[in-house]
PDB file of N, CA and C in Angstrom:
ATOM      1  N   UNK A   1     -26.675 -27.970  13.784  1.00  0.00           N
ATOM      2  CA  UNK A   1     -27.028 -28.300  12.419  1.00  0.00           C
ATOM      3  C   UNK A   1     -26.924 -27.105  11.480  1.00  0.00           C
ATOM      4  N   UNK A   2     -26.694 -25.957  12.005  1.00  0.00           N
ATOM      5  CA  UNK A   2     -26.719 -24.483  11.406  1.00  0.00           C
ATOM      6  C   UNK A   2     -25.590 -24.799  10.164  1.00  0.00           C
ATOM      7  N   UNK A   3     -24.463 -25.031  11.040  1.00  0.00           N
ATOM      8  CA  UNK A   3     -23.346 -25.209  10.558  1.00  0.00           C
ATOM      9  C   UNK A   3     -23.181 -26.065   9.328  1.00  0.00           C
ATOM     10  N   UNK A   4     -24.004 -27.454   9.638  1.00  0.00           N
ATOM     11  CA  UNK A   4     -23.429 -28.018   8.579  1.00  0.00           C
ATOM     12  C   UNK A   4     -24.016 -27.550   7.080  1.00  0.00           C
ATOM     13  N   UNK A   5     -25.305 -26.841   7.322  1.00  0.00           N
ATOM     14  CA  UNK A   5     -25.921 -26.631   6.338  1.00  0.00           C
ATOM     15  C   UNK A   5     -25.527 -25.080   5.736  1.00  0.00           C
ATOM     16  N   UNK A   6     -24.748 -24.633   6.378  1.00  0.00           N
ATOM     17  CA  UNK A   6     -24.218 -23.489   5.832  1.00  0.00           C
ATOM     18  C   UNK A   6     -22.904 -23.720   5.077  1.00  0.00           C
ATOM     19  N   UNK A   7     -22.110 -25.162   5.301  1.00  0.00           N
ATOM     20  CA  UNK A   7     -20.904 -25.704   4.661  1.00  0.00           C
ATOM     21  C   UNK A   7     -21.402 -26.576   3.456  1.00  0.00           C
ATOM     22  N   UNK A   8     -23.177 -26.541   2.837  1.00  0.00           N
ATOM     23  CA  UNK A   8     -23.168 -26.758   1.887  1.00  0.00           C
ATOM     24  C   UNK A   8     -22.642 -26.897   0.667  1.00  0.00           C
ATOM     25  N   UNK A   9     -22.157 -27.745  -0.015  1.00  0.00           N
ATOM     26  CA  UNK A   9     -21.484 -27.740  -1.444  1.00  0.00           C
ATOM     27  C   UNK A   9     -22.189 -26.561  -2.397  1.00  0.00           C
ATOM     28  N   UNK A  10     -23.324 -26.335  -2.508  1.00  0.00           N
ATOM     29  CA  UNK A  10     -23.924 -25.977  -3.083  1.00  0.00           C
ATOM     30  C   UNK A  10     -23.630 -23.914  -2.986  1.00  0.00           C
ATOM     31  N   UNK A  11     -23.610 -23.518  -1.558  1.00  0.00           N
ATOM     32  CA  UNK A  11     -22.766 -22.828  -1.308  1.00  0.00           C
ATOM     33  C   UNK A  11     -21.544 -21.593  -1.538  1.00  0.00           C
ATOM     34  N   UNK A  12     -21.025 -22.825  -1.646  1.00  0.00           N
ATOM     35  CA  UNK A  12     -19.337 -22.469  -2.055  1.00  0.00           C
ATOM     36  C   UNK A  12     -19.315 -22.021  -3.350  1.00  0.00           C
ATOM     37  N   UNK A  13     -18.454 -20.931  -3.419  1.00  0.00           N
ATOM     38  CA  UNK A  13     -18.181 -19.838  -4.677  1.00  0.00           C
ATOM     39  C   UNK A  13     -17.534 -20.738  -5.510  1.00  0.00           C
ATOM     40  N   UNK A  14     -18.368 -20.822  -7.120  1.00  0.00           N
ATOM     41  CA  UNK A  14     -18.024 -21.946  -7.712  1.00  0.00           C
ATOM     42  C   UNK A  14     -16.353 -20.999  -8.175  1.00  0.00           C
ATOM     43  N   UNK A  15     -15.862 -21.574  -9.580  1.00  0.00           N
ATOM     44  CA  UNK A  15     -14.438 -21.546 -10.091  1.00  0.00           C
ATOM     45  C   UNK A  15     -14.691 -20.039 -11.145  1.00  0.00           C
ATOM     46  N   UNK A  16     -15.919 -20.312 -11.495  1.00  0.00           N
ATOM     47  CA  UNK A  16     -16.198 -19.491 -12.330  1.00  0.00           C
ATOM     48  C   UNK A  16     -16.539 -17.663 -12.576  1.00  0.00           C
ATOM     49  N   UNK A  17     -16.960 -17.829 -11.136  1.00  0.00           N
ATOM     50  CA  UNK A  17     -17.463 -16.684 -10.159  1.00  0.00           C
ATOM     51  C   UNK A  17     -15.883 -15.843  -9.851  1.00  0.00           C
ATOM     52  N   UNK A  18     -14.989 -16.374  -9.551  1.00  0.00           N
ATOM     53  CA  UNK A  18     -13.756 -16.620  -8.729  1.00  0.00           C
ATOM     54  C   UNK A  18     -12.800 -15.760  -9.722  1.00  0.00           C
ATOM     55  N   UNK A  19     -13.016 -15.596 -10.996  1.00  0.00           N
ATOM     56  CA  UNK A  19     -12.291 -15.495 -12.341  1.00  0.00           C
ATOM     57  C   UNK A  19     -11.799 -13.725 -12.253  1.00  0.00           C
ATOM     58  N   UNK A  20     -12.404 -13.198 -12.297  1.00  0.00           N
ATOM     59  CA  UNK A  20     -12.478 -11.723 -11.746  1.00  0.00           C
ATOM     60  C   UNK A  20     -11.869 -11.136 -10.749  1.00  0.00           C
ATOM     61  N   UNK A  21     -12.342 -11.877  -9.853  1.00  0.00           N
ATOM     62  CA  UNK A  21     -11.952 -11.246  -8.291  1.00  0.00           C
ATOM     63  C   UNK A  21     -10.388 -10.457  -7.851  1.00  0.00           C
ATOM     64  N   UNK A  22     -10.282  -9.275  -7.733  1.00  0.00           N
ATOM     65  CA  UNK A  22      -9.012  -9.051  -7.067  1.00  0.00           C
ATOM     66  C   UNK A  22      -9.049  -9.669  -5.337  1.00  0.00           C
ATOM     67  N   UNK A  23      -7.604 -10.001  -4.797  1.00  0.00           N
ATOM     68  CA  UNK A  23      -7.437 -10.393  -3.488  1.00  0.00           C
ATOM     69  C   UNK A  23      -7.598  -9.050  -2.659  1.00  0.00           C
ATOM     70  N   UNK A  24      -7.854  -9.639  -1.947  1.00  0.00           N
ATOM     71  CA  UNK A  24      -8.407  -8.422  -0.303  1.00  0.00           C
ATOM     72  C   UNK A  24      -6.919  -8.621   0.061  1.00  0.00           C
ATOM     73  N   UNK A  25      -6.915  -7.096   0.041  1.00  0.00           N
ATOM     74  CA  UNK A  25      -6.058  -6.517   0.797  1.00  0.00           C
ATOM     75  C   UNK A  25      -5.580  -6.143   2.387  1.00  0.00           C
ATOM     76  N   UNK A  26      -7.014  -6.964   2.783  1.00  0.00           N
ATOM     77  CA  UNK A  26      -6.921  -6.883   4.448  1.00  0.00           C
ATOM     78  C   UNK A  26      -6.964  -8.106   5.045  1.00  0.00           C
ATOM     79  N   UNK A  27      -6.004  -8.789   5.859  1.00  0.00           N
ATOM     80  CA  UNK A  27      -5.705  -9.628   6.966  1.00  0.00           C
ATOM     81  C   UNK A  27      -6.711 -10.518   7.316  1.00  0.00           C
ATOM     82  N   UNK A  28      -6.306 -11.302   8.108  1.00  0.00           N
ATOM     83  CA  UNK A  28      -7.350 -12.268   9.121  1.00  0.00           C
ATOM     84  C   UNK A  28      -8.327 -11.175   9.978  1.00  0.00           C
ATOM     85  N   UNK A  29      -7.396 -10.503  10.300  1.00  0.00           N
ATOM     86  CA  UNK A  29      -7.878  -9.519  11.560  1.00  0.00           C
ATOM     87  C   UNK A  29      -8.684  -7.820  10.712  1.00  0.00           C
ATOM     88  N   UNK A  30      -8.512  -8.178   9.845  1.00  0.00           N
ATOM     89  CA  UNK A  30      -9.679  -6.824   9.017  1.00  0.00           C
ATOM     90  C   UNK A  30      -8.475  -5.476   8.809  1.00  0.00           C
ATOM     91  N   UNK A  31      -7.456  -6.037   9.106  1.00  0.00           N
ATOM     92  CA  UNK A  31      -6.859  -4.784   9.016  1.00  0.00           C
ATOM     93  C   UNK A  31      -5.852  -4.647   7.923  1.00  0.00           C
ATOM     94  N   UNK A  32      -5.209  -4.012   7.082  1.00  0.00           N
ATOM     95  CA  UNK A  32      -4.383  -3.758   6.010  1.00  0.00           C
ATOM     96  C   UNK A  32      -3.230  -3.840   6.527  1.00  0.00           C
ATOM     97  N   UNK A  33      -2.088  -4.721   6.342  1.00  0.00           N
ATOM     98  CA  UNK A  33      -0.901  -4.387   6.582  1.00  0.00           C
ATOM     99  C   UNK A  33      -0.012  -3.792   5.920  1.00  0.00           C
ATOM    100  N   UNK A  34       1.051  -2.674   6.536  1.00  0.00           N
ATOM    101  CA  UNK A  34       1.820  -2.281   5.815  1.00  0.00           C
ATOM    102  C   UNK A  34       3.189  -2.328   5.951  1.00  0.00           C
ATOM    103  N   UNK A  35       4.249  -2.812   5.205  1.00  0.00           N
ATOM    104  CA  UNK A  35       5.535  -2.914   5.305  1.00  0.00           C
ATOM    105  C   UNK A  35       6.453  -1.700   5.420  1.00  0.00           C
ATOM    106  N   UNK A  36       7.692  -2.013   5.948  1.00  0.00           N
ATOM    107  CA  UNK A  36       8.408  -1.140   5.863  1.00  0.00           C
ATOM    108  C   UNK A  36       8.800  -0.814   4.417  1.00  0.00           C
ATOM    109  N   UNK A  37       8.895  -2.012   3.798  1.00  0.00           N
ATOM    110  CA  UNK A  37       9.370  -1.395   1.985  1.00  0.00           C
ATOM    111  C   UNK A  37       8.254  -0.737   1.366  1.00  0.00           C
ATOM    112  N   UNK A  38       7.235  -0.890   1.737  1.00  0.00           N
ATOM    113  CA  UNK A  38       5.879  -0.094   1.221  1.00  0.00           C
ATOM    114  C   UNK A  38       6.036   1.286   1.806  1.00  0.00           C
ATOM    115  N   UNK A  39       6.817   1.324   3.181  1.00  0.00           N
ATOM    116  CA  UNK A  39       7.053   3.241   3.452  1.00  0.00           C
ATOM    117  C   UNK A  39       7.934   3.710   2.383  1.00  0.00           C
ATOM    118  N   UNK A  40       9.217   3.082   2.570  1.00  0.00           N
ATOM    119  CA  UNK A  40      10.086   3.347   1.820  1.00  0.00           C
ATOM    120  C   UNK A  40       9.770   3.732   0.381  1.00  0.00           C
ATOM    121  N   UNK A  41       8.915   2.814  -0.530  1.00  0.00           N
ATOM    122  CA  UNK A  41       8.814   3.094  -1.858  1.00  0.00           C
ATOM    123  C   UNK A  41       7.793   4.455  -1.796  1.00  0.00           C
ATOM    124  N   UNK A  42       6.848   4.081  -1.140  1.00  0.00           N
ATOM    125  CA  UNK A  42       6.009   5.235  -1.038  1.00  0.00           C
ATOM    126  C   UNK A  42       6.276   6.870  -0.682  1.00  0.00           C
ATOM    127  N   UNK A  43       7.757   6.443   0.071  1.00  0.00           N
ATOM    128  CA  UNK A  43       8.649   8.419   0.143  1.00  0.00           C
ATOM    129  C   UNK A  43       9.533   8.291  -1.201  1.00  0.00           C
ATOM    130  N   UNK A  44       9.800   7.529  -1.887  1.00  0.00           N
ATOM    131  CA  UNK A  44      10.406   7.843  -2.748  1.00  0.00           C
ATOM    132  C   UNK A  44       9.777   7.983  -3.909  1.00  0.00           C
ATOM    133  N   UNK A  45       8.499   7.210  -4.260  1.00  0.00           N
ATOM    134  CA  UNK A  45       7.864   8.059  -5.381  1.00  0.00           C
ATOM    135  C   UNK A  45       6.966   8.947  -5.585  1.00  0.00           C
ATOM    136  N   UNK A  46       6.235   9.586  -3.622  1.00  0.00           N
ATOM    137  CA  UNK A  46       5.814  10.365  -3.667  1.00  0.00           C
ATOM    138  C   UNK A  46       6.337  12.203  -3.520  1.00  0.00           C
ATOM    139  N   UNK A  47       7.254  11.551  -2.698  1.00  0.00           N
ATOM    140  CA  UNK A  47       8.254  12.784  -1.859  1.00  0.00           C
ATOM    141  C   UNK A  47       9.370  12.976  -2.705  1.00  0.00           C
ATOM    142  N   UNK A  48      10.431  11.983  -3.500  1.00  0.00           N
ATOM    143  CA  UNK A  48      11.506  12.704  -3.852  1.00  0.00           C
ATOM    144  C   UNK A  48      12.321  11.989  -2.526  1.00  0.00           C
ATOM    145  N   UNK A  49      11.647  11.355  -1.604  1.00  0.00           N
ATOM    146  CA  UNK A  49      13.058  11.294  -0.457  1.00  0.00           C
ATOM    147  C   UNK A  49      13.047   9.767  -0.666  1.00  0.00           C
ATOM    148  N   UNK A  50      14.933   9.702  -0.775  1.00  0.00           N
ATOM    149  CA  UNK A  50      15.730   8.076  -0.532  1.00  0.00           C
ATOM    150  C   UNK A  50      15.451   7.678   0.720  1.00  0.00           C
ATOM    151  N   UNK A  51      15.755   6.530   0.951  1.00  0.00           N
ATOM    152  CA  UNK A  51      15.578   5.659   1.707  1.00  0.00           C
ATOM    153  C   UNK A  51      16.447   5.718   2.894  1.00  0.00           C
ATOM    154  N   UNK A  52      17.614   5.939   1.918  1.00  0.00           N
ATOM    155  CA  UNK A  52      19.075   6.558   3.004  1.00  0.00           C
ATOM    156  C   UNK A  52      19.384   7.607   3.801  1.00  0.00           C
ATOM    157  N   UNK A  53      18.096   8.406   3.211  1.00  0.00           N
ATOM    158  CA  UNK A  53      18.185   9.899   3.741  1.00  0.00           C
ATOM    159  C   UNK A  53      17.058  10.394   5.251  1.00  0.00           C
ATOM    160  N   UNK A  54      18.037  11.135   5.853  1.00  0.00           N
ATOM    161  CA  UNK A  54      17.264  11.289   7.696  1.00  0.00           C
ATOM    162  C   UNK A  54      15.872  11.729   7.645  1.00  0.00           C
ATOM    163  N   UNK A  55      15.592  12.451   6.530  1.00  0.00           N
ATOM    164  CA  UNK A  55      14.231  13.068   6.042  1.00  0.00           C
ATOM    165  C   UNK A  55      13.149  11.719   6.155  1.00  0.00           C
ATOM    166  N   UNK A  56      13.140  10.728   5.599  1.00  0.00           N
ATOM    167  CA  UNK A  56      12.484   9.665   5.303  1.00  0.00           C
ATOM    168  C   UNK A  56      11.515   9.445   6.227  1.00  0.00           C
ATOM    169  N   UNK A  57      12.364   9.221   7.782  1.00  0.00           N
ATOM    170  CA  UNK A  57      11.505   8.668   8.666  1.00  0.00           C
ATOM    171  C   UNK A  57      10.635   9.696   9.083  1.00  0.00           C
ATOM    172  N   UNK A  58      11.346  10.997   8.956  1.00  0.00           N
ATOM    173  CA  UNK A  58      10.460  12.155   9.822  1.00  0.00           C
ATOM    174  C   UNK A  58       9.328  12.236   8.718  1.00  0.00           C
ATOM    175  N   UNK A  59       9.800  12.086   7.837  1.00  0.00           N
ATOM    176  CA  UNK A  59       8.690  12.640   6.721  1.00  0.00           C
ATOM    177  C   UNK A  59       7.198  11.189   6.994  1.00  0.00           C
ATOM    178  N   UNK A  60       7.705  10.378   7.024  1.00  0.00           N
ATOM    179  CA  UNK A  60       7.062   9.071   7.010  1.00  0.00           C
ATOM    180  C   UNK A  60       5.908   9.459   8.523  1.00  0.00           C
ATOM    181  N   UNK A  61       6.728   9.339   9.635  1.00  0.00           N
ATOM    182  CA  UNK A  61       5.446  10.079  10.709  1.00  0.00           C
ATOM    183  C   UNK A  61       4.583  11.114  10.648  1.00  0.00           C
ATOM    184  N   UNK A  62       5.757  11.878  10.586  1.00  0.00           N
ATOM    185  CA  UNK A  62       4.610  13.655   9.891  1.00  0.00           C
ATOM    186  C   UNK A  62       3.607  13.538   9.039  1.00  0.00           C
ATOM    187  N   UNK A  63       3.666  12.866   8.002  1.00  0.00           N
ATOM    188  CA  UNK A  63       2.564  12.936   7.136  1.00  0.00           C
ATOM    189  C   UNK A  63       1.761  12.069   7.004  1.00  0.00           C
ATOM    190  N   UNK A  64       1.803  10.883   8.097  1.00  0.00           N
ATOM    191  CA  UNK A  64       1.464   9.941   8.396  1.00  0.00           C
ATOM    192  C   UNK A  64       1.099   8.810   6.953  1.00  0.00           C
ATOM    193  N   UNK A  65       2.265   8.316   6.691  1.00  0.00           N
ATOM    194  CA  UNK A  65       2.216   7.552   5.177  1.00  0.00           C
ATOM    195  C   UNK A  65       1.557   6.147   5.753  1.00  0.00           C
ATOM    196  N   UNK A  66       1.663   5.683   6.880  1.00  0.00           N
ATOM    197  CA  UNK A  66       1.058   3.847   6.979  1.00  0.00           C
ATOM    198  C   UNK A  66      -0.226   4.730   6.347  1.00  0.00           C
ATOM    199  N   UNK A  67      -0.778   5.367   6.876  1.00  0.00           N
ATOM    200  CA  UNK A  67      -2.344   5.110   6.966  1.00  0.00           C
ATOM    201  C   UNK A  67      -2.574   5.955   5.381  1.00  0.00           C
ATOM    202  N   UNK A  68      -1.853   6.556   4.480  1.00  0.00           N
ATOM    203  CA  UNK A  68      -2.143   6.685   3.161  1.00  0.00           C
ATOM    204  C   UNK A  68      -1.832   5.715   2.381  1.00  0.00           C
ATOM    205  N   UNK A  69      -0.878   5.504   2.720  1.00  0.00           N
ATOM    206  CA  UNK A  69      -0.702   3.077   2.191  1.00  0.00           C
ATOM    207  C   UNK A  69      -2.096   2.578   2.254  1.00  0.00           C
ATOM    208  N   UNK A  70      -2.375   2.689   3.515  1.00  0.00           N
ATOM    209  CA  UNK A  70      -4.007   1.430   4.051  1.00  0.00           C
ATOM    210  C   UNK A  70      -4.621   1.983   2.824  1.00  0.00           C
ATOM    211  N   UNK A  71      -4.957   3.297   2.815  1.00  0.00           N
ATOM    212  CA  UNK A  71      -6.486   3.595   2.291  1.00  0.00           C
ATOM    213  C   UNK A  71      -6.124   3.568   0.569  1.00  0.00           C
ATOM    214  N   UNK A  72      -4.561   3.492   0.335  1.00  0.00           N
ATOM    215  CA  UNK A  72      -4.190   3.668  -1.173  1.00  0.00           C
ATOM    216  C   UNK A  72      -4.762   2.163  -1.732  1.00  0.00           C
ATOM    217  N   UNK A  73      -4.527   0.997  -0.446  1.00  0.00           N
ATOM    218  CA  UNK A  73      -4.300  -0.291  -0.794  1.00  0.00           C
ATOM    219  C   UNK A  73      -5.844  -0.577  -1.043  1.00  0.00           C
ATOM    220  N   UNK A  74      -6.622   0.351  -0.152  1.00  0.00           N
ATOM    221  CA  UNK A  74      -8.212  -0.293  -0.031  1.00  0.00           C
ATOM    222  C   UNK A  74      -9.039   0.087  -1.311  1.00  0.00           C
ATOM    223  N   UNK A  75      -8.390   1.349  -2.128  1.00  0.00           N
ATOM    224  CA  UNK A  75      -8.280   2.177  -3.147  1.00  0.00           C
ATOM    225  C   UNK A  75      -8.266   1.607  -4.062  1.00  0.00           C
ATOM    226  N   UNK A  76      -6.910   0.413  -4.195  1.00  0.00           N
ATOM    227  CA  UNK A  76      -6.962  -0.168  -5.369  1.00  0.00           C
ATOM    228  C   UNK A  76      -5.563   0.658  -5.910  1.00  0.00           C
ATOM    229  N   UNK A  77      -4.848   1.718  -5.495  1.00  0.00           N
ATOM    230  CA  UNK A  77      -4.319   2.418  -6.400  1.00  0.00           C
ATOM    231  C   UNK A  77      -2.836   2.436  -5.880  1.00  0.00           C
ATOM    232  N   UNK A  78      -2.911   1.687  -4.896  1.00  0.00           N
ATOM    233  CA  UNK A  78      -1.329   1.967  -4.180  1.00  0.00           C
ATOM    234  C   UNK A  78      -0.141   1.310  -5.160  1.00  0.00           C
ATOM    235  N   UNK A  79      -0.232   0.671  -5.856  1.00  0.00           N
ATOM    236  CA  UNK A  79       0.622  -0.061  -7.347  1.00  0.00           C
ATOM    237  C   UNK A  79       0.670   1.278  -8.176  1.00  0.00           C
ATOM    238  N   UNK A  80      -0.522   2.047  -8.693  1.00  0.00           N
ATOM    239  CA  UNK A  80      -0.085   3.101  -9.179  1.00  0.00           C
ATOM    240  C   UNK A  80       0.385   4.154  -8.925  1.00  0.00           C
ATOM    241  N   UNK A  81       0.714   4.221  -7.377  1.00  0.00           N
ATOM    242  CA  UNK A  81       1.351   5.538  -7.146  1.00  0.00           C
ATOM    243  C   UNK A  81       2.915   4.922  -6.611  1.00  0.00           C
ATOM    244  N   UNK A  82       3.393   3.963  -6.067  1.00  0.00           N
ATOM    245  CA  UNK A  82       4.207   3.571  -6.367  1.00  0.00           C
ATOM    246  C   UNK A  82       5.165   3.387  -7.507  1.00  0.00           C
ATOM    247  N   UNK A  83       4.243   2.970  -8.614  1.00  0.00           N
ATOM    248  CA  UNK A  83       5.280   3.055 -10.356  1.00  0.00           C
ATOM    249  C   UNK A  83       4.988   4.169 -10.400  1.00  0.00           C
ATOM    250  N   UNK A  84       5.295   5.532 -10.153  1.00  0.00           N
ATOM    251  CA  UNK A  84       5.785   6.842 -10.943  1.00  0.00           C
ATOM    252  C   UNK A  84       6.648   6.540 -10.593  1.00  0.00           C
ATOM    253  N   UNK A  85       7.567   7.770 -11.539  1.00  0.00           N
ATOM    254  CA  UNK A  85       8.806   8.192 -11.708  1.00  0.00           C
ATOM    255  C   UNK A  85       8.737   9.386 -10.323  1.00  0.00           C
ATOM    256  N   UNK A  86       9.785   9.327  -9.525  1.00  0.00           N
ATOM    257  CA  UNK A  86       9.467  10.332  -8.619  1.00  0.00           C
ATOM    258  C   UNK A  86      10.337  11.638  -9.156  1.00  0.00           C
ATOM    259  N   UNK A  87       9.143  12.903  -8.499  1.00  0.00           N
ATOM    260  CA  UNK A  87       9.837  14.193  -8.868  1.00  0.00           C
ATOM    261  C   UNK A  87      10.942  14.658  -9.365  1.00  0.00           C
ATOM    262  N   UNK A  88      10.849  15.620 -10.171  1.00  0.00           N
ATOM    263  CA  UNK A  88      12.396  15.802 -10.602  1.00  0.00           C
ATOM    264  C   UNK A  88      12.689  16.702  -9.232  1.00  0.00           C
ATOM    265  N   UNK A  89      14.161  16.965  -9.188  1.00  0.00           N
ATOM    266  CA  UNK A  89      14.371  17.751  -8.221  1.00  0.00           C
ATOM    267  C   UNK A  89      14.637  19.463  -8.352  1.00  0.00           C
ATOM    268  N   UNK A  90      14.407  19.563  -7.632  1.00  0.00           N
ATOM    269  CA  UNK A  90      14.140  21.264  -7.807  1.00  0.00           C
ATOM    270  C   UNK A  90      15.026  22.133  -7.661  1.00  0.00           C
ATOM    271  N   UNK A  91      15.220  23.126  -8.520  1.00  0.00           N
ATOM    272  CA  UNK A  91      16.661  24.249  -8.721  1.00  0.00           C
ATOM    273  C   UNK A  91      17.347  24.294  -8.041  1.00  0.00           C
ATOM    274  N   UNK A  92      17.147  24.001  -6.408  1.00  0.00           N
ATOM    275  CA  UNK A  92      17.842  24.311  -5.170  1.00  0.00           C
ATOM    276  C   UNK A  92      18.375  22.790  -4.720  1.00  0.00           C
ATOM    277  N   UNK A  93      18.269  21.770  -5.250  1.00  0.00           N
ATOM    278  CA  UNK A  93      18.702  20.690  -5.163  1.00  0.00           C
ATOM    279  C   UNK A  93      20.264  20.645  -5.383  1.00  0.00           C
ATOM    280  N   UNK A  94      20.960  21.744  -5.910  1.00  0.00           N
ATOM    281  CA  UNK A  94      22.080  21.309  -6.054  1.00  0.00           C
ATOM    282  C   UNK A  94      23.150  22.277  -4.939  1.00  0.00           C
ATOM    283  N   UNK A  95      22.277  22.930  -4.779  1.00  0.00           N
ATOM    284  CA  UNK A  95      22.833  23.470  -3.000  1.00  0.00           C
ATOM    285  C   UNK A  95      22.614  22.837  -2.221  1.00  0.00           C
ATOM    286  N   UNK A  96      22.486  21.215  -1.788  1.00  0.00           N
ATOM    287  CA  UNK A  96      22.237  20.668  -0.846  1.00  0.00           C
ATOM    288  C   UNK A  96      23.481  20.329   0.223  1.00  0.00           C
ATOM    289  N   UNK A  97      23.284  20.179   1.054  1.00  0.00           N
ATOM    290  CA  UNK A  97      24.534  20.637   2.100  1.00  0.00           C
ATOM    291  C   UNK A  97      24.351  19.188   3.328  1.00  0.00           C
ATOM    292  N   UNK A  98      23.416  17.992   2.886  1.00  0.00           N
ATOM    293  CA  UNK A  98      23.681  17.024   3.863  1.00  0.00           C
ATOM    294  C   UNK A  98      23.575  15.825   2.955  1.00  0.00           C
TER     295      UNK A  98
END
């Protein structure tokens, strides 16, 4: 009987309440998922590194970007660090040799 009286109408988050709310960013399972296009955008507007380039992935483990995604997403802020403009490139950028 717990049950049914906890599926009260009365309960349930009316429409109004609801108006505000941002969506949770975490799963069935409590956990944040993160995409591969979410690495990707995330080396390119934090790092300066393309998508195309061998740097990406190493850079992506090394600095361990899933888990600055999770906590950007839990943050609220991972949309804003995504829309920058990424770095300009630096004096030595045009000696690049790969």
């Amino acid at each position: 009987m717990a049950c049914v009286r906890w599926l009260h109408p009365r309960r349930w988050p009316q429409p109004s309440t609801l108006q505000g709310v941002k969506p949770n960013p975490v799963d069935l399972f409590g956990e944040v998922p993160v995409t591969w296009p979410e690495v990707w955008a995330w080396c390119e507007a934090v790092a300066g590194i393309p998508r195309e380039s061998h740097r990406a992935a190493r850079y992506a483990a090394g600095w361990n970007v899933p888990d600055k995604i999770r906590r950007a997403k839990l943050a609220g802020t991972f949309e804003l660090v995504i829309s920058r403009e990424p770095p300009p490139p630096h004096w030595w950028a045009r000696f690049r040799w790969h």
